[in-house]
C-alpha atoms as a PDB file:
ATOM      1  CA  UNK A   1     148.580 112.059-154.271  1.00  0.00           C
ATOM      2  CA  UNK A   2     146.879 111.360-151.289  1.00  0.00           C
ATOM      3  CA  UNK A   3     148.023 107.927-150.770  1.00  0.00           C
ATOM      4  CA  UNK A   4     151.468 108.850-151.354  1.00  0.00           C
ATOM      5  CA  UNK A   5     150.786 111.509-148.457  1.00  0.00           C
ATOM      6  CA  UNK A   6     149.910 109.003-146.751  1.00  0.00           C
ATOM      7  CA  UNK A   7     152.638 106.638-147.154  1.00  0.00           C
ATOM      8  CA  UNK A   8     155.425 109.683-146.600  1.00  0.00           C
ATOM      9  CA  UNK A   9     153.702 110.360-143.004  1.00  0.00           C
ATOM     10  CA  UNK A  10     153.630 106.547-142.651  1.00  0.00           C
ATOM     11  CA  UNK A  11     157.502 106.568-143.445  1.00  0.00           C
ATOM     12  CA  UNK A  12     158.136 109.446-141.138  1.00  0.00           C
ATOM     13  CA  UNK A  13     156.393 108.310-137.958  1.00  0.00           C
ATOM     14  CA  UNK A  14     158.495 104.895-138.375  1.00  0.00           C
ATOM     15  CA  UNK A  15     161.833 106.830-138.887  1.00  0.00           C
ATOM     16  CA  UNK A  16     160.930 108.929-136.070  1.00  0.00           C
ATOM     17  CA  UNK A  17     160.968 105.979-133.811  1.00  0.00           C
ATOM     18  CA  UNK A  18     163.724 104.478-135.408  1.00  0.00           C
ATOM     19  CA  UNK A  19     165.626 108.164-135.205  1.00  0.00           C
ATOM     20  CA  UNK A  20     164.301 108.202-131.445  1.00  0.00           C
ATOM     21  CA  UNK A  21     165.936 104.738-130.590  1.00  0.00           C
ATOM     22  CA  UNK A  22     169.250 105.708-132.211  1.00  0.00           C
ATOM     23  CA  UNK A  23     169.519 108.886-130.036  1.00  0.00           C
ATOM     24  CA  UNK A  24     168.947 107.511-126.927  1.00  0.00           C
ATOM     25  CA  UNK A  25     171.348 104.414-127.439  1.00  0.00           C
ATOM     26  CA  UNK A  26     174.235 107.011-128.510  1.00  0.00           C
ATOM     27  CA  UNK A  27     173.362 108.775-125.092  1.00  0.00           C
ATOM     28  CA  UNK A  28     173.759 105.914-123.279  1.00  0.00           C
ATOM     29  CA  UNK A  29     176.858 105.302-124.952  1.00  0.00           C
ATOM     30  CA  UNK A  30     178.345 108.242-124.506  1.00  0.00           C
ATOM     31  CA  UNK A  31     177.036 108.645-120.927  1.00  0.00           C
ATOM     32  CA  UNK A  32     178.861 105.470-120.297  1.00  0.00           C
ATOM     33  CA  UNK A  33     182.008 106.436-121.647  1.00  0.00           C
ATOM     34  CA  UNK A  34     182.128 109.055-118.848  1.00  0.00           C
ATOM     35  CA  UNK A  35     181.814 106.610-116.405  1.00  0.00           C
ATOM     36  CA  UNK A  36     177.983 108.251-115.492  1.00  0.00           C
ATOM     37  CA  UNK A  37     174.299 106.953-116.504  1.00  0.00           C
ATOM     38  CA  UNK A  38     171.931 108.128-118.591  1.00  0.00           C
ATOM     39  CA  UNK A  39     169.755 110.045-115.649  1.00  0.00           C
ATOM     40  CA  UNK A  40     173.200 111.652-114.618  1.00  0.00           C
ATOM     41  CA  UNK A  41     174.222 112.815-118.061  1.00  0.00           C
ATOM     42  CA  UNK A  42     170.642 114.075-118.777  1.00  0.00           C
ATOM     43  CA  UNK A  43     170.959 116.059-115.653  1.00  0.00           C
ATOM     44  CA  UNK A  44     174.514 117.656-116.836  1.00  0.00           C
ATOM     45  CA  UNK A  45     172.712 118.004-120.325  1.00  0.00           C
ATOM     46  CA  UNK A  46     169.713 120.103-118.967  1.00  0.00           C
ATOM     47  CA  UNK A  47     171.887 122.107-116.879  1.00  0.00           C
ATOM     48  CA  UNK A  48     173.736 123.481-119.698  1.00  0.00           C
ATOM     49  CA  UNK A  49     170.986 124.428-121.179  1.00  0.00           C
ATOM     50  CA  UNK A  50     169.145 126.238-118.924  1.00  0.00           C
ATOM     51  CA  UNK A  51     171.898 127.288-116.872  1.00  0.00           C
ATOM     52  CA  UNK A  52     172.063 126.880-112.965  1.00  0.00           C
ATOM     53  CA  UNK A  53     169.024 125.390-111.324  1.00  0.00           C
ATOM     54  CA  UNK A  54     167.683 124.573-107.884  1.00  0.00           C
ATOM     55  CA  UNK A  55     167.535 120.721-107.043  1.00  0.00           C
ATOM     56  CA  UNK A  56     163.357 121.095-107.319  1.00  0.00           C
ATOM     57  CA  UNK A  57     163.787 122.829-110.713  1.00  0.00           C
ATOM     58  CA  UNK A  58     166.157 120.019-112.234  1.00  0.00           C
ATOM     59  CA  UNK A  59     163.599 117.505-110.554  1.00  0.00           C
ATOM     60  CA  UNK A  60     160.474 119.105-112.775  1.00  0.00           C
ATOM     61  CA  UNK A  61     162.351 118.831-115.935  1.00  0.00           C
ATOM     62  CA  UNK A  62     163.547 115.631-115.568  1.00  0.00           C
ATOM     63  CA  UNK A  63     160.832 114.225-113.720  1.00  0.00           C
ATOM     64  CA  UNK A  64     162.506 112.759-110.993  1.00  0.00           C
ATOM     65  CA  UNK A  65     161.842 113.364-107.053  1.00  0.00           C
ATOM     66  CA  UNK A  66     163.804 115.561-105.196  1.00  0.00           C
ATOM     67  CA  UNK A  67     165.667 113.063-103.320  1.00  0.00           C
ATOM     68  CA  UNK A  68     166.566 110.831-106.361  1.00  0.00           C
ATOM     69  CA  UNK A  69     167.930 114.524-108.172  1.00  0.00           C
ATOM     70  CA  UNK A  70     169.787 114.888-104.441  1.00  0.00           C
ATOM     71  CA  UNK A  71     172.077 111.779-105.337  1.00  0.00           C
ATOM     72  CA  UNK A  72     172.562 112.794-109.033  1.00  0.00           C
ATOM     73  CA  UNK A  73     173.653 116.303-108.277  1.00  0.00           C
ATOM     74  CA  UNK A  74     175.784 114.047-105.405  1.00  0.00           C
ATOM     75  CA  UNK A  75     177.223 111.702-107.972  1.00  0.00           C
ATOM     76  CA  UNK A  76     177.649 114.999-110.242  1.00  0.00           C
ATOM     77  CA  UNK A  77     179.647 116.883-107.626  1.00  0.00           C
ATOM     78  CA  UNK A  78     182.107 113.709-106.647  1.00  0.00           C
ATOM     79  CA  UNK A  79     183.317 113.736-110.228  1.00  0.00           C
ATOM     80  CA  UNK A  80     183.557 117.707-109.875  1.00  0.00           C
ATOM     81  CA  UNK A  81     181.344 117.930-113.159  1.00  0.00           C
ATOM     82  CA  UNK A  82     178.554 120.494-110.961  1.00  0.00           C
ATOM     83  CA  UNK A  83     179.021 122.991-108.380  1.00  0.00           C
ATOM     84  CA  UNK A  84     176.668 123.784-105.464  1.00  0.00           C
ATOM     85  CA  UNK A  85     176.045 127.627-104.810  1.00  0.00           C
ATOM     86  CA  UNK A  86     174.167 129.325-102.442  1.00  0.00           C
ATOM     87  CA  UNK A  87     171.179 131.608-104.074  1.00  0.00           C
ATOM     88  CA  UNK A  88     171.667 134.998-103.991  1.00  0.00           C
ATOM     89  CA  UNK A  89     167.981 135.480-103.254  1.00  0.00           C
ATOM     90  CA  UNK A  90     167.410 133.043-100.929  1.00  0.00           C
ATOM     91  CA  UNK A  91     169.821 131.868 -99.081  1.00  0.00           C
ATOM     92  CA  UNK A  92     168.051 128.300 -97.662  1.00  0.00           C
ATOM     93  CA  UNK A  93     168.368 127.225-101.477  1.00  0.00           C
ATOM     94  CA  UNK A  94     170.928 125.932-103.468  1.00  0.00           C
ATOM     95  CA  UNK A  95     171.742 126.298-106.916  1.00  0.00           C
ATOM     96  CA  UNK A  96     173.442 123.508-108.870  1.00  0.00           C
ATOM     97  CA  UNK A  97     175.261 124.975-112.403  1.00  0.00           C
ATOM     98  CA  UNK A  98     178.132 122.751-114.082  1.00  0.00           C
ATOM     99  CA  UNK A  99     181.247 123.014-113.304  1.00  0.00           C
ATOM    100  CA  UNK A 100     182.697 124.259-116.978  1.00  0.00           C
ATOM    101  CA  UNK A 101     186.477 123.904-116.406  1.00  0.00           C
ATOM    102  CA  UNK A 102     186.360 120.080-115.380  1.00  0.00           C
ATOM    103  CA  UNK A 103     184.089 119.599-118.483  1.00  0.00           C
ATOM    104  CA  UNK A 104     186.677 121.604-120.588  1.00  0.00           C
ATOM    105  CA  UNK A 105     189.458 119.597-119.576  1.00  0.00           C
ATOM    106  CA  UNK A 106     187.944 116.302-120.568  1.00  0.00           C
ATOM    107  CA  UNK A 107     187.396 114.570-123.682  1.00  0.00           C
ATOM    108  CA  UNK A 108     184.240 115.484-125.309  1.00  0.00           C
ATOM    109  CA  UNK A 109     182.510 112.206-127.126  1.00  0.00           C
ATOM    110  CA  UNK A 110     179.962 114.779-128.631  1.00  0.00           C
ATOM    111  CA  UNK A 111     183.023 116.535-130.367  1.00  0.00           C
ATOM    112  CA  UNK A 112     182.811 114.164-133.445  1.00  0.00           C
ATOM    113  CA  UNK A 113     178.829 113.533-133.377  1.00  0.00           C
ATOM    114  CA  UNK A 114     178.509 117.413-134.006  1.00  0.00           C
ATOM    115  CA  UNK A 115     181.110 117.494-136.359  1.00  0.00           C
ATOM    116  CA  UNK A 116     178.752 115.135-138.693  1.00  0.00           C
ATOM    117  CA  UNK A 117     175.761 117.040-137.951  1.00  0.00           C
ATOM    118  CA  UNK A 118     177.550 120.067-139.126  1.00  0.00           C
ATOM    119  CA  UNK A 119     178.648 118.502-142.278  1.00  0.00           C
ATOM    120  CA  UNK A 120     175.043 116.908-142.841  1.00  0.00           C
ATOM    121  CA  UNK A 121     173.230 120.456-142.370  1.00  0.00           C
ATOM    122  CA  UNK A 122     175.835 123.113-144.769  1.00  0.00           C
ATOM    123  CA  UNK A 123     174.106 120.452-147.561  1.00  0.00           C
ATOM    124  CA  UNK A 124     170.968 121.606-147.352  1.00  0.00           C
ATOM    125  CA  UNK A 125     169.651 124.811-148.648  1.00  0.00           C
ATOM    126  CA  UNK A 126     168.365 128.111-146.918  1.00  0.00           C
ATOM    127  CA  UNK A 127     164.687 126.714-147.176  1.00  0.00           C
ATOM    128  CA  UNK A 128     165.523 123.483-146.087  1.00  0.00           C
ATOM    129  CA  UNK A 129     167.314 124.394-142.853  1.00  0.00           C
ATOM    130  CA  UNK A 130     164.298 126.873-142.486  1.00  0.00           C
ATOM    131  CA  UNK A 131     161.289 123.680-142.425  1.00  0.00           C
ATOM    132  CA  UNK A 132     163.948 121.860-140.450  1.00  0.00           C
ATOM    133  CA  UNK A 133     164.267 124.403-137.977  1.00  0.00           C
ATOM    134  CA  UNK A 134     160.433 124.289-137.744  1.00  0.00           C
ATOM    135  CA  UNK A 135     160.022 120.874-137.614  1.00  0.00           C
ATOM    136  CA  UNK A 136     162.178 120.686-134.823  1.00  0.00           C
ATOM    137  CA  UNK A 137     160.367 123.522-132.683  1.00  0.00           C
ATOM    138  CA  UNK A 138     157.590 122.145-133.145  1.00  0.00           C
ATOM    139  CA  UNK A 139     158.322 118.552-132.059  1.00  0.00           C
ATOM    140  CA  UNK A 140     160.471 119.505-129.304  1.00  0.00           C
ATOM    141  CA  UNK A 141     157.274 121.232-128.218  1.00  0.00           C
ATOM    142  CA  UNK A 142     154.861 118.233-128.712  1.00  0.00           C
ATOM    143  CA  UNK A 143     157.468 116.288-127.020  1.00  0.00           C
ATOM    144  CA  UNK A 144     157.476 118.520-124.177  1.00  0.00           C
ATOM    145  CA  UNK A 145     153.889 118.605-124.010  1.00  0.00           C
ATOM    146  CA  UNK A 146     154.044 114.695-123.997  1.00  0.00           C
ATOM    147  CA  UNK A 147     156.224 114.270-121.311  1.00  0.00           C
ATOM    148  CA  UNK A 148     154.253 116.834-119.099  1.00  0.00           C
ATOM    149  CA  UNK A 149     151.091 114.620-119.776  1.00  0.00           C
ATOM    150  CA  UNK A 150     153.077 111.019-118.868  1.00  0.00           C
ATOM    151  CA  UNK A 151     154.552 113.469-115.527  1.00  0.00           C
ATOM    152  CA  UNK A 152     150.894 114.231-114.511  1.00  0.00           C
ATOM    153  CA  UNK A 153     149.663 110.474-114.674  1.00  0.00           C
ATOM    154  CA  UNK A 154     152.059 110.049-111.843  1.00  0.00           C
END
């Protein structure tokens, strides 16, 4: 039993990898098929997410300086896929939040991904959707925790 345990987490830390490689390649793919890169898409990605943020805010999460997040949001804005606001609350800042009705009008390469995902996930049961739902809280928060480590060395 315990070397079978053993094997399994063997198996899963491999697939993770393999699972992790996969991901980012469609990404780049599908970043590319809009015509943006992977830093740019990430950027459009977090910001629908967490909703509008401030330049410094979108630089913390994806661990980019200010300046380099200053030409994304640039980039972002000439292909009318983010808006720049004024804060309410402070006027000296802007906000960046995507711009929803250019994204709506476009075709959407994620259409056919989540299509497959949805398909994969109605065959599971109740309790399997529950540990999956788990395991994916708690790596996104490992992950999380990893990046903020690799942010610090720097």
């Amino acid at each position: 039993m315990k070397k079978r345990r053993g094997e399994l987490i063997d198996l899963l830390l491999g697939m993770s990898q393999v699972a992790s490689t996969e991901t980012a390649l469609f990404h780049q793919e599908a970043a590319s098929a809009y015509g943006l890169g992977i830093t740019d898409m990430k950027t459009l990605s977090v910001l629908q997410q967490a909703g509008p943020l401030s330049a410094g805010q979108i630089a913390d999460r994806i661990s980019l300086t200010t300046g380099a997040v200053t030409n994304v949001i640039d980039r972002l804005e000439q292909r009318g896929l983010v808006k720049r606001q004024r804060d309410t609350k402070d006027r000296r800042k802007v906000i960046v939040g995507v711009n929803s009705r250019t994204l709506a009008k476009g075709e959407n390469v994620y259409r056919s991904m989540g299509r497959a995902f949805d398909q994969l996930l109605r065959g599971y049961t109740t309790s399997e959707l529950e540990f999956l739902v788990k395991f994916h809280e708690d790596t996104i928060e490992l992950t999380r925790q990893e990046v903020a480590k690799l942010a610090s060395r720097g």
